[in-house]
Protein backbone atom coordinates (compact mmCIF):
# COMPACT_ATOMS: atom_id res chain seq x y z
CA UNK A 1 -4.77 -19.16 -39.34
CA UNK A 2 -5.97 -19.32 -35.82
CA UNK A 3 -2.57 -20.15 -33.83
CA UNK A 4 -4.38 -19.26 -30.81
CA UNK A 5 -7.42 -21.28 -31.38
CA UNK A 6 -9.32 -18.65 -30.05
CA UNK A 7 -12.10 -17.97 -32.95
CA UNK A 8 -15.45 -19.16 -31.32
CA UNK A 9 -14.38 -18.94 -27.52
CA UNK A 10 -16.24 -16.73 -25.08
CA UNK A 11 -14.73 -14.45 -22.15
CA UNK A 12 -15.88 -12.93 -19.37
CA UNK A 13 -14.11 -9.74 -18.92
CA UNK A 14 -13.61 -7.84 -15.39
CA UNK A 15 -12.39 -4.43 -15.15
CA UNK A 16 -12.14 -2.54 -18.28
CA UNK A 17 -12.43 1.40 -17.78
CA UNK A 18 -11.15 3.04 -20.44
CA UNK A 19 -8.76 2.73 -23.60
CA UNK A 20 -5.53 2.81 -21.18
CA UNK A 21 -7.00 -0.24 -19.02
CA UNK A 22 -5.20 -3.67 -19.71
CA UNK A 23 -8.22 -4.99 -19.87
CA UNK A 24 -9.40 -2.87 -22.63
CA UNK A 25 -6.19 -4.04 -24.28
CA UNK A 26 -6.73 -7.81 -23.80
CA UNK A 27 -10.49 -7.70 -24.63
CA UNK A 28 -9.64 -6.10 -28.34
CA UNK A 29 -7.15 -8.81 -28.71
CA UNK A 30 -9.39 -11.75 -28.20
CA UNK A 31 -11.49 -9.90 -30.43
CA UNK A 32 -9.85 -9.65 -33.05
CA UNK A 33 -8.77 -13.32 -32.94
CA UNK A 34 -12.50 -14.27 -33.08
CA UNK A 35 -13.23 -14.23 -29.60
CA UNK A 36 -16.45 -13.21 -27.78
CA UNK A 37 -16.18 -10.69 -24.67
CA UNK A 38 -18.98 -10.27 -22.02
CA UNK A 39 -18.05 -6.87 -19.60
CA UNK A 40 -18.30 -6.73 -16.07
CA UNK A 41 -17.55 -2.93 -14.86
CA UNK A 42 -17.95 -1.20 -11.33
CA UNK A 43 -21.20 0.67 -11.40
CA UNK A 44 -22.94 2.38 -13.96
CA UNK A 45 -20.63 5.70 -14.32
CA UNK A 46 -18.14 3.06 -15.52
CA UNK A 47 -20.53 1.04 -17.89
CA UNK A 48 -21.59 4.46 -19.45
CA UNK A 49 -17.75 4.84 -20.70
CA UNK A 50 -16.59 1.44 -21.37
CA UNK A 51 -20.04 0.15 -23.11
CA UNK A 52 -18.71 2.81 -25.88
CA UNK A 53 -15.53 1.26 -26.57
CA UNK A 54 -16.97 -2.27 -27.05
CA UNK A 55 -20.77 -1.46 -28.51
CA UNK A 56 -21.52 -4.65 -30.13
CA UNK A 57 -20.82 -6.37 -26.50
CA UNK A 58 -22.94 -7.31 -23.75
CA UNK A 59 -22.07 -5.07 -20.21
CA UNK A 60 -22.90 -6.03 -17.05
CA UNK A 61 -22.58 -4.20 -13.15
CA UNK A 62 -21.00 -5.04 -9.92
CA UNK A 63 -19.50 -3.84 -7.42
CA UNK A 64 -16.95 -6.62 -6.33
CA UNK A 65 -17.01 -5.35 -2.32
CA UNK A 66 -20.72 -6.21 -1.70
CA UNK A 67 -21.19 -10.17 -2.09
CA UNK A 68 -24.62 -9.85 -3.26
CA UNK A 69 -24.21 -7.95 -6.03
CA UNK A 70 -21.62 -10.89 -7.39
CA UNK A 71 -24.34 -13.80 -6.68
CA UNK A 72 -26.88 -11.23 -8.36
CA UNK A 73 -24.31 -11.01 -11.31
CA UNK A 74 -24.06 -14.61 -11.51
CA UNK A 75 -27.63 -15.01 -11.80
CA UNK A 76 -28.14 -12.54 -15.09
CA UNK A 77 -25.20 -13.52 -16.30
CA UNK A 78 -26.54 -17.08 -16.18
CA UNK A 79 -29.82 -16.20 -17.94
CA UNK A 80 -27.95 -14.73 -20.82
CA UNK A 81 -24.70 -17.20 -21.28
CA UNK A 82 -24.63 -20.76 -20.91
CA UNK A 83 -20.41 -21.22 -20.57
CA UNK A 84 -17.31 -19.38 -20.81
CA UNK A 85 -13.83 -20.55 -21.95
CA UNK A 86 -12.18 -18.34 -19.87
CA UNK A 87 -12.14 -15.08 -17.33
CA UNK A 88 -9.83 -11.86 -17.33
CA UNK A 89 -9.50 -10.62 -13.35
CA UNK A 90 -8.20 -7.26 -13.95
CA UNK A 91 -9.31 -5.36 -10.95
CA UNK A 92 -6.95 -3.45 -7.86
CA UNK A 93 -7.34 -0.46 -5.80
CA UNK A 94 -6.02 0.91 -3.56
CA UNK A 95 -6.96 4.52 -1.21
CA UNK A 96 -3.69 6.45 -1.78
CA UNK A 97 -5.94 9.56 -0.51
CA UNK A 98 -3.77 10.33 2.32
CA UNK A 99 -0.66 10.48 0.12
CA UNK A 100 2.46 8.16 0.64
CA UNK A 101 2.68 6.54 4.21
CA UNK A 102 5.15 4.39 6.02
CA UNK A 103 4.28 0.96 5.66
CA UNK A 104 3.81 0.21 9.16
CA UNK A 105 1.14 3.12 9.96
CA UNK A 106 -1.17 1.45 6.78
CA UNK A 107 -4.01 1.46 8.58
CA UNK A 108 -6.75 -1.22 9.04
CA UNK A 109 -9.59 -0.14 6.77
CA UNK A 110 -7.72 0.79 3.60
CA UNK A 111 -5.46 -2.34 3.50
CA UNK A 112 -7.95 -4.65 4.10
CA UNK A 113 -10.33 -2.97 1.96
CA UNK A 114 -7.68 -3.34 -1.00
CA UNK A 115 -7.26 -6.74 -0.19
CA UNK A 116 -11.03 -7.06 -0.55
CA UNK A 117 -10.93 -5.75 -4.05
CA UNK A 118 -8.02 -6.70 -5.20
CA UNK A 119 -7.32 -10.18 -4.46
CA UNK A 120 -10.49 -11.63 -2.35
CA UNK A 121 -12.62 -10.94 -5.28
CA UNK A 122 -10.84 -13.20 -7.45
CA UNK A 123 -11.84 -15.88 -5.27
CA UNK A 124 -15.19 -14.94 -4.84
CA UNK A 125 -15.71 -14.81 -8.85
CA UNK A 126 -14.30 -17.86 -9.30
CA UNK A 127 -16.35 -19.44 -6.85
CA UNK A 128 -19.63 -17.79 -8.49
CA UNK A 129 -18.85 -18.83 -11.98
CA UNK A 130 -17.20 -21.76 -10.90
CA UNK A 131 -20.54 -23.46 -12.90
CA UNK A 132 -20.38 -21.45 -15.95
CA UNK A 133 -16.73 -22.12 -16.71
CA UNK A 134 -15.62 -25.12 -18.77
CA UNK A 135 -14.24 -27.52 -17.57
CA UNK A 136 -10.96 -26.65 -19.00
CA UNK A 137 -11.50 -23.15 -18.90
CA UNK A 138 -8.44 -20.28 -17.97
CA UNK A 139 -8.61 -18.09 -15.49
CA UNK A 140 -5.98 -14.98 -15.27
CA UNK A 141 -5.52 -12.26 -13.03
CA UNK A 142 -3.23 -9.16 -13.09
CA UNK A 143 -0.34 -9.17 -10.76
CA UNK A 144 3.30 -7.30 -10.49
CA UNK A 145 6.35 -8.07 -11.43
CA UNK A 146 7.85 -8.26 -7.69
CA UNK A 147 6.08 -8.05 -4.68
CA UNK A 148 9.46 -7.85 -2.45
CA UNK A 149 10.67 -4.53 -3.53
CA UNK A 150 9.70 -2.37 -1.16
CA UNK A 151 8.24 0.47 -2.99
CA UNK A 152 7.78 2.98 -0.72
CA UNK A 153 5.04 4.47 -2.51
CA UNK A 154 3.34 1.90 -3.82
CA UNK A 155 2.98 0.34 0.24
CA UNK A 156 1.02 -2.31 1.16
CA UNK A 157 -0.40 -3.15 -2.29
CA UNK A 158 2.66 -4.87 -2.39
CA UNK A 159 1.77 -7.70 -0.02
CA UNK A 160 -1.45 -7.99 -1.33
CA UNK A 161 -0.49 -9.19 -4.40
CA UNK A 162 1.57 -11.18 -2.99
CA UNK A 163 -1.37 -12.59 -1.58
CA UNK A 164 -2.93 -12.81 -5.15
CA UNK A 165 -0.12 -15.05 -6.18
CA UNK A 166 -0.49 -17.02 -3.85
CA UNK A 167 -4.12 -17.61 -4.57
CA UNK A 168 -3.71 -19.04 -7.80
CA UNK A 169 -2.06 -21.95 -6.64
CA UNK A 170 -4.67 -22.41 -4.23
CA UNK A 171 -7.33 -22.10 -6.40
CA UNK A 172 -6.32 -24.45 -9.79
CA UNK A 173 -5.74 -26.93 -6.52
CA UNK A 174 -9.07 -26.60 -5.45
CA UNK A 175 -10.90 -26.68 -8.72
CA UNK A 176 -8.86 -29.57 -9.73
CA UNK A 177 -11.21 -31.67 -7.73
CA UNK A 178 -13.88 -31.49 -10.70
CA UNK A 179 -12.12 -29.73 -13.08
CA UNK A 180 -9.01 -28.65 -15.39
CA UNK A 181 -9.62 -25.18 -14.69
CA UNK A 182 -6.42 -23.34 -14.43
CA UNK A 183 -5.69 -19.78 -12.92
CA UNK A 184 -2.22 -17.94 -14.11
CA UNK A 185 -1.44 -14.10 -13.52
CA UNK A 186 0.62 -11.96 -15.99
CA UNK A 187 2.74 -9.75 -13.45
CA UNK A 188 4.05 -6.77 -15.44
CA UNK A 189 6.44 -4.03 -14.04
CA UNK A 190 5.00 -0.47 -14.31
CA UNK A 191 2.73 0.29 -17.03
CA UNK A 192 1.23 3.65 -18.32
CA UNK A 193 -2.64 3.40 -17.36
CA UNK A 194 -5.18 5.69 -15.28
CA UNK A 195 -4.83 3.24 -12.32
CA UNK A 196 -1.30 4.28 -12.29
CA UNK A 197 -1.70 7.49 -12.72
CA UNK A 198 -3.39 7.75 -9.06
CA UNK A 199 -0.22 6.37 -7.01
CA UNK A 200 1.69 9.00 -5.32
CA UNK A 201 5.14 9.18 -6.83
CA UNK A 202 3.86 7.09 -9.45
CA UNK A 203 5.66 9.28 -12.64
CA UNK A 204 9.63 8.83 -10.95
CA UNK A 205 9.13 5.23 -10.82
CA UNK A 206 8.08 4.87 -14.22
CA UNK A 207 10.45 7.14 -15.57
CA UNK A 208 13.47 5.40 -13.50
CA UNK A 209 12.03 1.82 -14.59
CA UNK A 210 12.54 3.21 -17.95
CA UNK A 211 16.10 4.11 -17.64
CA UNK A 212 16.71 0.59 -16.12
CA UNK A 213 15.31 -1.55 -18.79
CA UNK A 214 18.11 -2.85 -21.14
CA UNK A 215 16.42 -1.62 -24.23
CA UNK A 216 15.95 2.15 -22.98
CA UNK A 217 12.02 2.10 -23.25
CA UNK A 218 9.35 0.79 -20.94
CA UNK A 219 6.68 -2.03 -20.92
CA UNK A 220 3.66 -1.30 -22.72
CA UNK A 221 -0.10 -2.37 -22.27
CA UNK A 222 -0.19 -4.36 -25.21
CA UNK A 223 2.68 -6.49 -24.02
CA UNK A 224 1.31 -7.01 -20.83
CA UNK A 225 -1.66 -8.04 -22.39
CA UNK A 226 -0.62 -9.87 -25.04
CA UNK A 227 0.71 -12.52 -22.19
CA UNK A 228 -2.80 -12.14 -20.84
CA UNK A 229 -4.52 -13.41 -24.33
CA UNK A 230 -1.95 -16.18 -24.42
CA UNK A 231 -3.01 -17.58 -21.26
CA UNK A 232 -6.06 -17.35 -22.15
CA UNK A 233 -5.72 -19.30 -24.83
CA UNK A 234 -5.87 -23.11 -25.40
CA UNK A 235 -2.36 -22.88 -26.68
CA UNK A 236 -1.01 -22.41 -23.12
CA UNK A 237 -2.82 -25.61 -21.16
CA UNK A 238 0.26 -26.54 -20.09
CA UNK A 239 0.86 -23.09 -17.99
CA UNK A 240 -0.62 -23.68 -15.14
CA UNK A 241 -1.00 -22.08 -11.69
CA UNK A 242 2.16 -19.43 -12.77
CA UNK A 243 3.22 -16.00 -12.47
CA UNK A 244 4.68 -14.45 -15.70
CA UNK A 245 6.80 -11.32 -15.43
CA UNK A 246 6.90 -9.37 -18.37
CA UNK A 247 9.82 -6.26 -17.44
CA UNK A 248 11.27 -6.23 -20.58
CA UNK A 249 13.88 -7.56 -18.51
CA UNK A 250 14.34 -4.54 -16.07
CA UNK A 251 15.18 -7.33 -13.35
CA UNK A 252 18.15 -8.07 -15.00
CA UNK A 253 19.36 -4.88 -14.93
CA UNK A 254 19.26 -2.96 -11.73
CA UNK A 255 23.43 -2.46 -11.68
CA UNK A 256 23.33 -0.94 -15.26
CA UNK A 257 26.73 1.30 -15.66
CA UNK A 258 24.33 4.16 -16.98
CA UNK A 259 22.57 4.50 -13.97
CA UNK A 260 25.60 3.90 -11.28
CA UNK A 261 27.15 6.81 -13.05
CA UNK A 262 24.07 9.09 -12.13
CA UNK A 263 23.68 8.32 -8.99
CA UNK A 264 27.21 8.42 -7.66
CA UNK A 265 27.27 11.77 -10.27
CA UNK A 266 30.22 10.37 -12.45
CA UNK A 267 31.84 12.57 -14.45
């Protein structure tokens, strides 16, 4: 039974790197519901990896800061794949190099070059493929669960995905002119992948975010991208232009006895 109606349907996939990536996770999902993936990776160190996990797929290059490698993208891409039902955005970074900094002394360069990568891209991909996607195609990004707590080490990413929320209003407006394309983002609170693993301080949070979910254990990929296949799907036409947190309800749950009682070291 294909519940999902996803048997037949093409992707185009952005930013798997290895097993731990949520896109990895989401790709073998629409796979094994009958789906077709086509990879997009960062440069060929990547592709040499993540070709190996999917080796019946088709891989392509780019390097999402440099504008002509996307409109050379589009072009191959074109040559080789006549439409796509949908697109996975599932690209960030962020130069933590420096270790943790105040917010305020983020400094030019890396914050705009994060909000290059990690948000401006989605628009410029969009706008690139805007031909190649159906006309009732989905479009999904990755976000976080909250953008307005002020995580002290994981700094201005914050407020640029913030900004990536915002775009997918913006967007499913403007495509609406000629289309039903529709963007979403899945916005999961912290997750065990090798992105992660390079934010300072990165470890604590997790393990604290596991202690504050109700059920005692944290998010994982698959759940995260489980959301992701969903909106990907034709079953979820009616989501449209919407964040969906998936904390296992860690939100909920900040004032939790258990952890009031370690912090103000009851006895």
């Amino acid at each position: 039974m294909d519940y999902l109606q996803l048997s037949g349907k093409r992707f185009l996939i952005f930013g798997v790197a290895n097993k731990k990536s949520v896109a990895y996770a989401v790709s073998k999902m629409l796979i094994e519901e009958g789906s077709e993936c086509v990879f997009v990776v960062q440069n060929e160190s990547v592709l040499e990896r993540a070709s190996k996990l999917f080796p019946n797929s088709v891989f392509f290059t780019c390097d999402v800061e440099k504008e002509e490698e996307i409109l050379e993208l589009r072009r191959k891409v074109g040559e080789k794949f006549d439409s796509f039902d949908g697109l996975l955005h599932s690209i960030a970074f962020a130069d933590y190099s420096e270790g943790v900094k105040p917010f305020h002394e983020t400094t030019k360069k890396a914050f705009l070059q994060a909000l290059d990568i990690s948000c401006f891209s989605l628009l410029e991909i969009a706008r690139a493929f805007a031909d190649l996607l159906k006309p009732n195609a989905s479009v999904v990004t990755m976000s976080i669960s909250t953008t307005r707590m002020a995580s002290e080490n994981y700094g201005y990413m914050a407020p640029i995905k913030a900004a990536l929320d915002s775009s997918i209003a913006f967007l499913t407006k403007s495509f609406s002119s000629f289309s039903q394309i529709r963007f979403n983002a899945v916005a999961p609170s912290l997750l065990k992948t090798s992105a992660s693993a390079g934010i300072p301080g990165y470890l604590d949070s997790y393990l604290f975010a596991e202690q504050v979910i109700p059920r005692k254990s944290p998010v994982q990929t698959e759940e995260a991208a489980a959301v992701a296949v969903f909106l990907l799907s034709p079953r979820s036409s009616g989501v449209v232009s919407q964040k969906i947190i998936v904390d296992a309800g860690m939100s909920t749950n900040y004032f939790d006895k258990h952890i009031i009682d370690k912090v103000l070291d009851v006895e």
